[in-house]
N, C-alpha and C. Protein backbone atom coordinates (compact mmCIF):
# COMPACT_ATOMS: atom_id res chain seq x y z
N UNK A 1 130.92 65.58 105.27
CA UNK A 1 131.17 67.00 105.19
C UNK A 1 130.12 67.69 104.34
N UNK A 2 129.36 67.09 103.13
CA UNK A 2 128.95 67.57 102.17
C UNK A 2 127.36 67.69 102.48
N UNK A 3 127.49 66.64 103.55
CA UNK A 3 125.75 66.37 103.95
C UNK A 3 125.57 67.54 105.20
N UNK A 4 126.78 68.40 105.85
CA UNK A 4 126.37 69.27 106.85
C UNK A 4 125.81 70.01 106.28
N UNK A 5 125.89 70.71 105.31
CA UNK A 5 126.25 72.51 104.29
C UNK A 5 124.36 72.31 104.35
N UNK A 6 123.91 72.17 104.04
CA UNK A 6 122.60 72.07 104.15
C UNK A 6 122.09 72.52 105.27
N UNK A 7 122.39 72.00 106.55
CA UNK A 7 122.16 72.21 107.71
C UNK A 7 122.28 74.27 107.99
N UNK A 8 123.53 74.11 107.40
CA UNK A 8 124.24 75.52 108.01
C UNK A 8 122.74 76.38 106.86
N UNK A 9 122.48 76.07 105.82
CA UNK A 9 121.94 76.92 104.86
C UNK A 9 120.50 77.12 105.38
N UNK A 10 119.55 76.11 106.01
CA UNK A 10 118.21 75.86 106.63
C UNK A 10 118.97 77.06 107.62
N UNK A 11 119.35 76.74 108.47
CA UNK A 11 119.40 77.96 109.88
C UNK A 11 119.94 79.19 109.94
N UNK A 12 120.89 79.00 108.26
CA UNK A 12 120.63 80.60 107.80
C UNK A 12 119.60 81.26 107.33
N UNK A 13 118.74 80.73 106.90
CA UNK A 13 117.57 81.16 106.38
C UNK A 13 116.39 81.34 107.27
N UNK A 14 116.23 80.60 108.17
CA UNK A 14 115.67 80.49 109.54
C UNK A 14 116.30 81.94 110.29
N UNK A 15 117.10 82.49 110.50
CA UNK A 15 117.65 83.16 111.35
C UNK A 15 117.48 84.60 110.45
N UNK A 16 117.67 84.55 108.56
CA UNK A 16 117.30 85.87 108.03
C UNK A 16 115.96 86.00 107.81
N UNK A 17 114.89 85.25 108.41
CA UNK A 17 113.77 84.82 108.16
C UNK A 17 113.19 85.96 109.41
N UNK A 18 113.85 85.93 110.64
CA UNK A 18 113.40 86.72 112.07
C UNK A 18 113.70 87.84 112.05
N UNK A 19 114.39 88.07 111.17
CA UNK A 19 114.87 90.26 111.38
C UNK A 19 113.75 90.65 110.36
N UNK A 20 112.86 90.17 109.17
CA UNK A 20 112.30 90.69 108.74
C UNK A 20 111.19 91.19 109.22
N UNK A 21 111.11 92.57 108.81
CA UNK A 21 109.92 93.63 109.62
C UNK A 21 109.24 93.79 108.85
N UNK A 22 107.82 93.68 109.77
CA UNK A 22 106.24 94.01 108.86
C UNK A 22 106.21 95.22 108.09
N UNK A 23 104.99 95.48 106.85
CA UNK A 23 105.32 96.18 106.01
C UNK A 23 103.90 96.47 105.47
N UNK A 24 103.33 97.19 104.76
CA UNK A 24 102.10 97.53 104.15
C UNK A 24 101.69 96.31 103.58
N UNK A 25 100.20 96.14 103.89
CA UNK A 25 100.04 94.32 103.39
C UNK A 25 98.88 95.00 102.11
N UNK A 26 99.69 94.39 100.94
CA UNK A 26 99.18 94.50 99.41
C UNK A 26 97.53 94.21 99.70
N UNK A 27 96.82 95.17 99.15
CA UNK A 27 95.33 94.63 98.50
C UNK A 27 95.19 93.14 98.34
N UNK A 28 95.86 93.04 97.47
CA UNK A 28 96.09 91.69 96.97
C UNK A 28 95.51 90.33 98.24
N UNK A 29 96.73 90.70 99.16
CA UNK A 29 96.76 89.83 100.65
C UNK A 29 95.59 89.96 101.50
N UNK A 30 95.28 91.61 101.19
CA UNK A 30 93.62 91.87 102.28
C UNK A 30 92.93 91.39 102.32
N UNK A 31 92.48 91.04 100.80
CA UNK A 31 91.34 90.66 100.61
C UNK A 31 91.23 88.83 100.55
N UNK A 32 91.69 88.26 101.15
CA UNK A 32 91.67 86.97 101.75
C UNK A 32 91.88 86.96 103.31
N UNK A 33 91.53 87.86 104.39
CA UNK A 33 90.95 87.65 105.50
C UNK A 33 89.77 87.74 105.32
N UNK A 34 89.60 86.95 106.25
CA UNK A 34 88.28 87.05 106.63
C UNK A 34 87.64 86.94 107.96
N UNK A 35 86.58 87.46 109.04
CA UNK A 35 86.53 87.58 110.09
C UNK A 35 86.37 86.03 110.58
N UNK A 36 86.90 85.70 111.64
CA UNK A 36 86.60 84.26 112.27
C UNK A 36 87.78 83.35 111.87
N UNK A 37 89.10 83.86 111.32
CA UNK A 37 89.97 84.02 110.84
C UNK A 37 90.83 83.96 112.39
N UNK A 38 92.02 82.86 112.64
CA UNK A 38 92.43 82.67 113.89
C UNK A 38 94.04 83.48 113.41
N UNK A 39 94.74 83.90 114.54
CA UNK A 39 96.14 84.69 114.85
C UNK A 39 96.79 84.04 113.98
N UNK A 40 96.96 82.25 114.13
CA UNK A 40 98.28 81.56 113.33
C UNK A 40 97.49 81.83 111.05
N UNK A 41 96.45 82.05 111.31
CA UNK A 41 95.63 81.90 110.03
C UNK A 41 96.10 83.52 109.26
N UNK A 42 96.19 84.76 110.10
CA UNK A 42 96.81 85.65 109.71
C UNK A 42 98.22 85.82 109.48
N UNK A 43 99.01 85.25 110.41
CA UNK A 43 100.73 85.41 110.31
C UNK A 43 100.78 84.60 109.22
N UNK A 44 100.28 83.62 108.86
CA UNK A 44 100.67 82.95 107.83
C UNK A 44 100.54 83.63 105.99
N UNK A 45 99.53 84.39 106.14
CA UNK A 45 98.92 84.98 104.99
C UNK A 45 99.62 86.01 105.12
N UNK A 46 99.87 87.19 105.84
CA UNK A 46 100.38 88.43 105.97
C UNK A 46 101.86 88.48 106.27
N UNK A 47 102.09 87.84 106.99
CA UNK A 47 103.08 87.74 107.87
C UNK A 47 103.45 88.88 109.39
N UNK A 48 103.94 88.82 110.05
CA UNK A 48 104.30 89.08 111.33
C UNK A 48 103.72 90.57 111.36
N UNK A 49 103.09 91.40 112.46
CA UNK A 49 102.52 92.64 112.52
C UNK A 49 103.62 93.79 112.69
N UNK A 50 103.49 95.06 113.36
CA UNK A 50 104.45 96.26 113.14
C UNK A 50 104.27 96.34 114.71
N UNK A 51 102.35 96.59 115.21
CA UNK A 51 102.87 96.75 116.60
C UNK A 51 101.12 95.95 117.04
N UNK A 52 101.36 95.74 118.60
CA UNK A 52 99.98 95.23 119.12
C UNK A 52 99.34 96.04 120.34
N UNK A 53 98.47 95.75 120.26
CA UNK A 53 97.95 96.47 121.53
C UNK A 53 96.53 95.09 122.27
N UNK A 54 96.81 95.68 123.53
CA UNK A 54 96.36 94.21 124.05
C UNK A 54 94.94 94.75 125.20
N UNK A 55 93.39 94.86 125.41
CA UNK A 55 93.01 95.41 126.18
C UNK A 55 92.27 94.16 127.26
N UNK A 56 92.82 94.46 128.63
CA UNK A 56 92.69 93.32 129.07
C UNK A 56 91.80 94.07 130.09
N UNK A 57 91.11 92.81 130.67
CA UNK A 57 90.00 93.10 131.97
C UNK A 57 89.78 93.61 133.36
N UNK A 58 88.81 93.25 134.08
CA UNK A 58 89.19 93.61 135.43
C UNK A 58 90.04 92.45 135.86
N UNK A 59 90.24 91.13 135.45
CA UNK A 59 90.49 90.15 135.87
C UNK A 59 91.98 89.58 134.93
N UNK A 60 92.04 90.56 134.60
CA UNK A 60 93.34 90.41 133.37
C UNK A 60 93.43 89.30 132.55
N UNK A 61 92.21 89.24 132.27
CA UNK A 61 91.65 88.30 131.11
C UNK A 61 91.95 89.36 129.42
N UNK A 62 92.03 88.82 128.51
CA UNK A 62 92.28 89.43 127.27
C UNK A 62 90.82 89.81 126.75
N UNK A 63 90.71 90.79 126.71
CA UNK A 63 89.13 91.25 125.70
C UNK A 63 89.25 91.38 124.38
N UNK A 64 90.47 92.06 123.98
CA UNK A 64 90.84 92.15 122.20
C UNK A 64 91.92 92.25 122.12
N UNK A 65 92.19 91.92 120.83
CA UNK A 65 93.62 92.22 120.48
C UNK A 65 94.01 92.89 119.11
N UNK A 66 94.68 94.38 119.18
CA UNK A 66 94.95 94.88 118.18
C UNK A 66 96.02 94.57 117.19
N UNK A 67 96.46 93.95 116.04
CA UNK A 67 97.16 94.41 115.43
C UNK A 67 97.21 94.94 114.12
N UNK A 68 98.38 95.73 113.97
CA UNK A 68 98.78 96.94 113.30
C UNK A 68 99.59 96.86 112.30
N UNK A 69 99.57 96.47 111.15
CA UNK A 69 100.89 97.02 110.02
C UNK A 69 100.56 98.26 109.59
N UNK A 70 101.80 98.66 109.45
CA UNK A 70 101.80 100.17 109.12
C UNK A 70 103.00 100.36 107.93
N UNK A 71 102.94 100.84 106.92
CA UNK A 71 104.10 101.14 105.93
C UNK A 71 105.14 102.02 106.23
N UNK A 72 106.51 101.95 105.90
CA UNK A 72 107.35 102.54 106.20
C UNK A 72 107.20 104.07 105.62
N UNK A 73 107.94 104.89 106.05
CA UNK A 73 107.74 105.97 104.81
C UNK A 73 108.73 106.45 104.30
N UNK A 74 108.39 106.72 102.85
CA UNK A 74 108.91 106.65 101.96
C UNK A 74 108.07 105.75 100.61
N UNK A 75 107.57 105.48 101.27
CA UNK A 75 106.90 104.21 100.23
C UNK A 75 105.93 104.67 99.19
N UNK A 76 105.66 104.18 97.90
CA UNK A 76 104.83 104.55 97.07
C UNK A 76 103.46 104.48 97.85
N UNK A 77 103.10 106.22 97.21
CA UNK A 77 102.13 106.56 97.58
C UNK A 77 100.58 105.42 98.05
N UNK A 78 100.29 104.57 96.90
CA UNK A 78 99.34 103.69 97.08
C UNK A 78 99.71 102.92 97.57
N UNK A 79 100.80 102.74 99.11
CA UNK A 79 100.98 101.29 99.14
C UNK A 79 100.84 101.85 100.53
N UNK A 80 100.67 103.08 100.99
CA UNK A 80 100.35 103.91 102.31
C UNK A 80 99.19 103.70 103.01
N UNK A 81 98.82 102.45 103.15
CA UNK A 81 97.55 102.07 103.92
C UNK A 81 97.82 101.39 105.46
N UNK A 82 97.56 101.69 106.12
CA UNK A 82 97.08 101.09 107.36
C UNK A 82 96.35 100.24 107.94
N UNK A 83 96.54 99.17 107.77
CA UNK A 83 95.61 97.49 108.17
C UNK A 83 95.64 97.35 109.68
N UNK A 84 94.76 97.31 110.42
CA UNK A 84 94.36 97.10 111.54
C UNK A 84 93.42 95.87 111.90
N UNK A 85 93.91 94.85 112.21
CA UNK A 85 93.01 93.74 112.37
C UNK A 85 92.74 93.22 113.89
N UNK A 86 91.48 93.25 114.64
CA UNK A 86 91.22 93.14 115.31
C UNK A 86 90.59 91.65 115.89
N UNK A 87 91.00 91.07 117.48
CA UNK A 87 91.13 89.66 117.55
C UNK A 87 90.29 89.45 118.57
N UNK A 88 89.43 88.92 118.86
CA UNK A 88 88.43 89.00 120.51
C UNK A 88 89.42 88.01 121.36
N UNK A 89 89.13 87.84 122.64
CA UNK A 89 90.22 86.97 123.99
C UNK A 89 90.45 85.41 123.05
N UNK A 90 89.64 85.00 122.10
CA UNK A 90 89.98 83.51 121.43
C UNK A 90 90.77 83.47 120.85
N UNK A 91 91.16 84.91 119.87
CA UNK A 91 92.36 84.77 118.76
C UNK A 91 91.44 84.61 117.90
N UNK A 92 90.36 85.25 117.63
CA UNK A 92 89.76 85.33 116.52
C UNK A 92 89.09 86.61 115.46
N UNK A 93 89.53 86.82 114.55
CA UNK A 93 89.86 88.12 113.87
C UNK A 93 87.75 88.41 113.76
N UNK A 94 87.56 89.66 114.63
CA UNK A 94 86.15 89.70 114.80
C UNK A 94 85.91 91.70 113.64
N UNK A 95 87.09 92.14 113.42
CA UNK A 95 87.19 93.31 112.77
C UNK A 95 88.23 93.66 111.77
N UNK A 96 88.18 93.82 110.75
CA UNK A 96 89.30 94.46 109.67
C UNK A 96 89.26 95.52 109.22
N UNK A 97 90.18 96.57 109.40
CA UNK A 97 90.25 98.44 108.91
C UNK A 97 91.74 98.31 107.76
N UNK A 98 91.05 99.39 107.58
CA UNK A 98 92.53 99.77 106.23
C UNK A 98 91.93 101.08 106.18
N UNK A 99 92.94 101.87 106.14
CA UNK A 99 93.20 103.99 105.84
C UNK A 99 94.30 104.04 106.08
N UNK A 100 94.00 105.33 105.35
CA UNK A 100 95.43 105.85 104.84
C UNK A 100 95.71 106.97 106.04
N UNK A 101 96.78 106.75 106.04
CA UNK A 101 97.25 107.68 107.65
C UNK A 101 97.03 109.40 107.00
N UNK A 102 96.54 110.03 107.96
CA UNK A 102 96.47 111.78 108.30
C UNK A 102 97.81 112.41 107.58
């Protein structure tokens, strides 16, 4: 009985682990990408994006891939930045932006 409770606690945590939503990624975190930098190499450092955008070919091959954290609002003023990291068809981070939204 005593050896399940564990079980139940891993797949609770696993399961409050998936509703969490992306969020302004700290200075702190930015500044350890780096370009040539693969998709699983970012989720791991940042964690999960806000939104993507995908521009694909004549052949519906992938050319880039955008993603986007964006801060909620409400949020302290300096934490209002906009990270945009950009991925070529390999999954490889070939651009990094940060501004502050209009």
């Amino acid at each position: 009985m005593y050896l399940k409770q564990p079980k139940f606690i891993a797949a609770g945590l696993i399961f409050a682990s998936l509703e969490v939503t992306a969020d302004a990624v700290p200075m702190r975190d930015f500044i350890y990408l780096r370009t040539g930098m693969s998709e699983a190499e970012v989720l791991y450092r940042i964690g999960p994006y806000d939104h993507e955008t995908v521009a694909y070919g004549y052949y519906h091959n992938i050319l880039h891939t955008i993603w986007y954290y964006i801060p909620e609002k409400g949020e302290v003023s300096n934490k209002e930045w906009i990270t945009e990291i950009r991925f070529n068809g390999d999954g490889q981070v070939i651009a990094l932006d940060r501004y502050k939204p209009e």
